[in-house]
PDB file of N, CA and C in Angstrom:
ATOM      1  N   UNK A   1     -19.756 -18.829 -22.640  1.00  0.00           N
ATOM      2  CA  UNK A   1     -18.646 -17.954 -22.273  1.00  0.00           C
ATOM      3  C   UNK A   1     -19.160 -16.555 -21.931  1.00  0.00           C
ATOM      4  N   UNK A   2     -20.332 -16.039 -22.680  1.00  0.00           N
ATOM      5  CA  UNK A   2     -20.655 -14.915 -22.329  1.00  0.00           C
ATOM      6  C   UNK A   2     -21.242 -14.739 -21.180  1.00  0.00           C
ATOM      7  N   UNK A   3     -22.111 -15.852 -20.446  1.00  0.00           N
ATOM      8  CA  UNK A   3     -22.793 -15.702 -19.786  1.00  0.00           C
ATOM      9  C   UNK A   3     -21.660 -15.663 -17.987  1.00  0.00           C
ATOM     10  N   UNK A   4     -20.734 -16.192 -18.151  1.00  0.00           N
ATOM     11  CA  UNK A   4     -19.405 -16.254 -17.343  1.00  0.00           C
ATOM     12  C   UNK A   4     -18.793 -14.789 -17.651  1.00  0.00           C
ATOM     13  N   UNK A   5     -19.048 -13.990 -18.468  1.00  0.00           N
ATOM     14  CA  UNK A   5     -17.945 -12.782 -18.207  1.00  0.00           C
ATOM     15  C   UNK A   5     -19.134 -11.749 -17.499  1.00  0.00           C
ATOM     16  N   UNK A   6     -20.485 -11.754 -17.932  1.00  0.00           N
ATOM     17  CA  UNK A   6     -21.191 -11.112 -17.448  1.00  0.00           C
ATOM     18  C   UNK A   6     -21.185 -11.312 -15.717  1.00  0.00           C
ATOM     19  N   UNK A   7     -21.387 -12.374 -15.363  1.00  0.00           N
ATOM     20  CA  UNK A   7     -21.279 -12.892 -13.911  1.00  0.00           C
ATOM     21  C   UNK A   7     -20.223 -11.803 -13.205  1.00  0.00           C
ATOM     22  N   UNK A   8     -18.846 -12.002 -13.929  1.00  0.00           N
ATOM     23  CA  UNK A   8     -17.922 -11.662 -13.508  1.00  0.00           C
ATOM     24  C   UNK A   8     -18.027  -9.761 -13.257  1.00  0.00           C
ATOM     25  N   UNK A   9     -18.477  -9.678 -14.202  1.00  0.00           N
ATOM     26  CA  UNK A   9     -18.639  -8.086 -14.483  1.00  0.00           C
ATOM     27  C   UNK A   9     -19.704  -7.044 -13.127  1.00  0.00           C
ATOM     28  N   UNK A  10     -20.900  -8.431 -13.196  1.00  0.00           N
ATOM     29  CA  UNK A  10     -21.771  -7.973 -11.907  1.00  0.00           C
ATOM     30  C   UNK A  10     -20.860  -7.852 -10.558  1.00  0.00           C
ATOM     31  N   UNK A  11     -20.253  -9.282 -10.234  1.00  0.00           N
ATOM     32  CA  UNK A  11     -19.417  -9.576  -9.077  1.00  0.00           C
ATOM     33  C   UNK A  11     -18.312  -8.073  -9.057  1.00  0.00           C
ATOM     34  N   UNK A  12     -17.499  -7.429 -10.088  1.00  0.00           N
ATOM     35  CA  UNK A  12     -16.859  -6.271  -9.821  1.00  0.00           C
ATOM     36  C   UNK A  12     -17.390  -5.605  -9.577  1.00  0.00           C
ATOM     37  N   UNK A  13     -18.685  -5.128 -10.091  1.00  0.00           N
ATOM     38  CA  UNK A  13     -19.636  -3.886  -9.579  1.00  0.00           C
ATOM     39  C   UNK A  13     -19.630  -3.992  -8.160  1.00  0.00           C
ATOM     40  N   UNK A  14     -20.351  -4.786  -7.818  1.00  0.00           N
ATOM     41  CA  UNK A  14     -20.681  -4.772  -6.469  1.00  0.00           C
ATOM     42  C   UNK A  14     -19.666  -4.880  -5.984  1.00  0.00           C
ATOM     43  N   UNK A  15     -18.301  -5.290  -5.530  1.00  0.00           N
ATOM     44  CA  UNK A  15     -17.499  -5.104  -4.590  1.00  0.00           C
ATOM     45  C   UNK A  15     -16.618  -3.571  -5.394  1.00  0.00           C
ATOM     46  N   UNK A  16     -16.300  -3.123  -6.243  1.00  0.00           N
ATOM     47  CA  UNK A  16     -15.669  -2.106  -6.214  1.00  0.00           C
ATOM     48  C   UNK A  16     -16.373  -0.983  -7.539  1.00  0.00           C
ATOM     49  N   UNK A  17     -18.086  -1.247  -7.101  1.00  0.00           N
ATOM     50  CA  UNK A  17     -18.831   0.334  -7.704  1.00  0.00           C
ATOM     51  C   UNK A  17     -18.908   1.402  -7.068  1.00  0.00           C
ATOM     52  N   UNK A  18     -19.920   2.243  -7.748  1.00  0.00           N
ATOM     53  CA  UNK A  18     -19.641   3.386  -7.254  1.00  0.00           C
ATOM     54  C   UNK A  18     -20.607   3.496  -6.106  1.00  0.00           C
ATOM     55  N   UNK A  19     -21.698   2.266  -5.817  1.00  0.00           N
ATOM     56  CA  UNK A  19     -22.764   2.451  -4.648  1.00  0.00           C
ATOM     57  C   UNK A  19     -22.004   1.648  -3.585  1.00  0.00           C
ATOM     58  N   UNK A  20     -21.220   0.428  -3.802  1.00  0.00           N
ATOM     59  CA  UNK A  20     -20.490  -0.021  -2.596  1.00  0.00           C
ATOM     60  C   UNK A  20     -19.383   1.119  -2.277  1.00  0.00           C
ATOM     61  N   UNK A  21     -18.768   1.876  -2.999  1.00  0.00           N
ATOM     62  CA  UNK A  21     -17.648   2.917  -2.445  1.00  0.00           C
ATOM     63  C   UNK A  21     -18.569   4.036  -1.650  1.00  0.00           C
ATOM     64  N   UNK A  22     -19.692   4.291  -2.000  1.00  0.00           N
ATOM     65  CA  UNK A  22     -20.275   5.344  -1.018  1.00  0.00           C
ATOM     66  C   UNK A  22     -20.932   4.773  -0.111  1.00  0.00           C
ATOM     67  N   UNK A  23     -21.114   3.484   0.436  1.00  0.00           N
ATOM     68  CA  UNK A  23     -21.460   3.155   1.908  1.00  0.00           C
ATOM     69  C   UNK A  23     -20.788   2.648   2.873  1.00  0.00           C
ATOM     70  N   UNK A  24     -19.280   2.500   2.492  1.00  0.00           N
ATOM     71  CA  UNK A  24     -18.311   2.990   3.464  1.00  0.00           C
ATOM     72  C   UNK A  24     -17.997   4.096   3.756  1.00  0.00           C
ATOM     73  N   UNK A  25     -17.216   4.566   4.404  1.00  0.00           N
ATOM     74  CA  UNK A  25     -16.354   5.982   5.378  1.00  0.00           C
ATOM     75  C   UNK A  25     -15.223   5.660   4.136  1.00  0.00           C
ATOM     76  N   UNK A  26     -14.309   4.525   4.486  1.00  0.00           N
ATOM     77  CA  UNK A  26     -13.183   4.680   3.741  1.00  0.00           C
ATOM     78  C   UNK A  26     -13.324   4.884   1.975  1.00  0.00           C
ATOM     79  N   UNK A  27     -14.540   3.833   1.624  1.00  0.00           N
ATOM     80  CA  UNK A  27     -14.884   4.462   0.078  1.00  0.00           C
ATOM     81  C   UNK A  27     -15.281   5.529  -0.335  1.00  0.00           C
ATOM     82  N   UNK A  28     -16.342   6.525   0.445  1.00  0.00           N
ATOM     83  CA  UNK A  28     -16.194   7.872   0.185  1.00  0.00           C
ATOM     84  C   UNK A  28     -15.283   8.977   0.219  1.00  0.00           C
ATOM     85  N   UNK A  29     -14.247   8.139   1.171  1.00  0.00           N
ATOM     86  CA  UNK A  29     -12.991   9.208   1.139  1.00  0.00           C
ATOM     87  C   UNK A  29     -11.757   8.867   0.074  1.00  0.00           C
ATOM     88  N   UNK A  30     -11.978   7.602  -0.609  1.00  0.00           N
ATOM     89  CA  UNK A  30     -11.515   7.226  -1.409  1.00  0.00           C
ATOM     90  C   UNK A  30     -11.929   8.057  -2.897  1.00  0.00           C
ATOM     91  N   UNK A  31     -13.190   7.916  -2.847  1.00  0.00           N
ATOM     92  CA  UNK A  31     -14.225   8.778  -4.168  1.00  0.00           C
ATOM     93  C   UNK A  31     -13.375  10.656  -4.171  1.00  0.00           C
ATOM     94  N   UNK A  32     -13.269  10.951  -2.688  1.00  0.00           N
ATOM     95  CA  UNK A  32     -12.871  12.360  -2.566  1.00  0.00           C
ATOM     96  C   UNK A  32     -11.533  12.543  -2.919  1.00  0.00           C
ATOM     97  N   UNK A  33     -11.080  11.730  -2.756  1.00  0.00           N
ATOM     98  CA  UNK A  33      -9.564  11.692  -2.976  1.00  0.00           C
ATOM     99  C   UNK A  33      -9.505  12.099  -4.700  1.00  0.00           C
ATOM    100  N   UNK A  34     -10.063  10.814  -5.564  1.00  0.00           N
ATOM    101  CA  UNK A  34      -9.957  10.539  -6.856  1.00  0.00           C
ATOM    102  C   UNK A  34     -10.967  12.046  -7.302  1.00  0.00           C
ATOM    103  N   UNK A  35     -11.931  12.416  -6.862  1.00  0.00           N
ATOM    104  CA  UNK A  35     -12.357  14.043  -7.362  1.00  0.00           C
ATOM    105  C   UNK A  35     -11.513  14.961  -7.458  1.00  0.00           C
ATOM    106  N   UNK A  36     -10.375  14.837  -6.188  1.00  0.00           N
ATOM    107  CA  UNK A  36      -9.710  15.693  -6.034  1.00  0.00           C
ATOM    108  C   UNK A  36      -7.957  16.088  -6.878  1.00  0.00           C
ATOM    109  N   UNK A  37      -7.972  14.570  -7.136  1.00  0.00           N
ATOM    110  CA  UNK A  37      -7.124  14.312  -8.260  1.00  0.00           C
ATOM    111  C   UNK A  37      -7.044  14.117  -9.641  1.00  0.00           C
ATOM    112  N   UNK A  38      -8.781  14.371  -9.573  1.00  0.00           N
ATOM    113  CA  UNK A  38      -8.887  14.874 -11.262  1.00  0.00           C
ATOM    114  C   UNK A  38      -9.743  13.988 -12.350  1.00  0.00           C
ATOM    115  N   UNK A  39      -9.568  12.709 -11.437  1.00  0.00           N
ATOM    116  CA  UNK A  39     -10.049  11.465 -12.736  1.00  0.00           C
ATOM    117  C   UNK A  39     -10.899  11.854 -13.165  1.00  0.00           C
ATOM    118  N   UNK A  40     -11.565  10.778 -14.593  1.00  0.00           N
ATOM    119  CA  UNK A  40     -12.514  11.104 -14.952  1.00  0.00           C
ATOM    120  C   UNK A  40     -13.392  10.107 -14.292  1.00  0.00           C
ATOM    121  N   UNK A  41     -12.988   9.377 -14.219  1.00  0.00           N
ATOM    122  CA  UNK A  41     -13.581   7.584 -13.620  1.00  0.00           C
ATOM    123  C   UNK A  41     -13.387   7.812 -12.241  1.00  0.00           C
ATOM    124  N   UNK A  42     -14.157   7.838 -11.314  1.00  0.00           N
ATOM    125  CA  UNK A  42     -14.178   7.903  -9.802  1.00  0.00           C
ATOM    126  C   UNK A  42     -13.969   6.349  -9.593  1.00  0.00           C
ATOM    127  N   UNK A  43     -15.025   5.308 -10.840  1.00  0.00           N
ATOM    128  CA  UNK A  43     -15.117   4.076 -10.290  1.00  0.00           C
ATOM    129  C   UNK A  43     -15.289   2.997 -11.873  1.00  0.00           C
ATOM    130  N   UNK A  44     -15.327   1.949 -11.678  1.00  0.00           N
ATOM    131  CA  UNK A  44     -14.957   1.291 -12.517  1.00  0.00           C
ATOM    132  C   UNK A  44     -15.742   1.535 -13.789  1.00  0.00           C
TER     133      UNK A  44
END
């Protein structure tokens, strides 16, 4: 079971971390947005 949540955990990184949000246009303006609104968490 553990070895299935870890999987899962990698698979979120990579589609919604903080290195896939900065090599799009739209994820860096996404990142600017969330700076600009304060979060503490830009990303997961």
């Amino acid at each position: 079971m553990e070895k299935l949540r870890k999987l899962k955990k990698i698979k979120r990184q990579r589609k919604h971390g903080f290195l896939h949000r900065t090599k799009s246009a739209n994820g860096k303006k996404t990142l600017k947005k969330r700076r600009v609104k304060g979060r503490s968490r830009l990303t997961i």
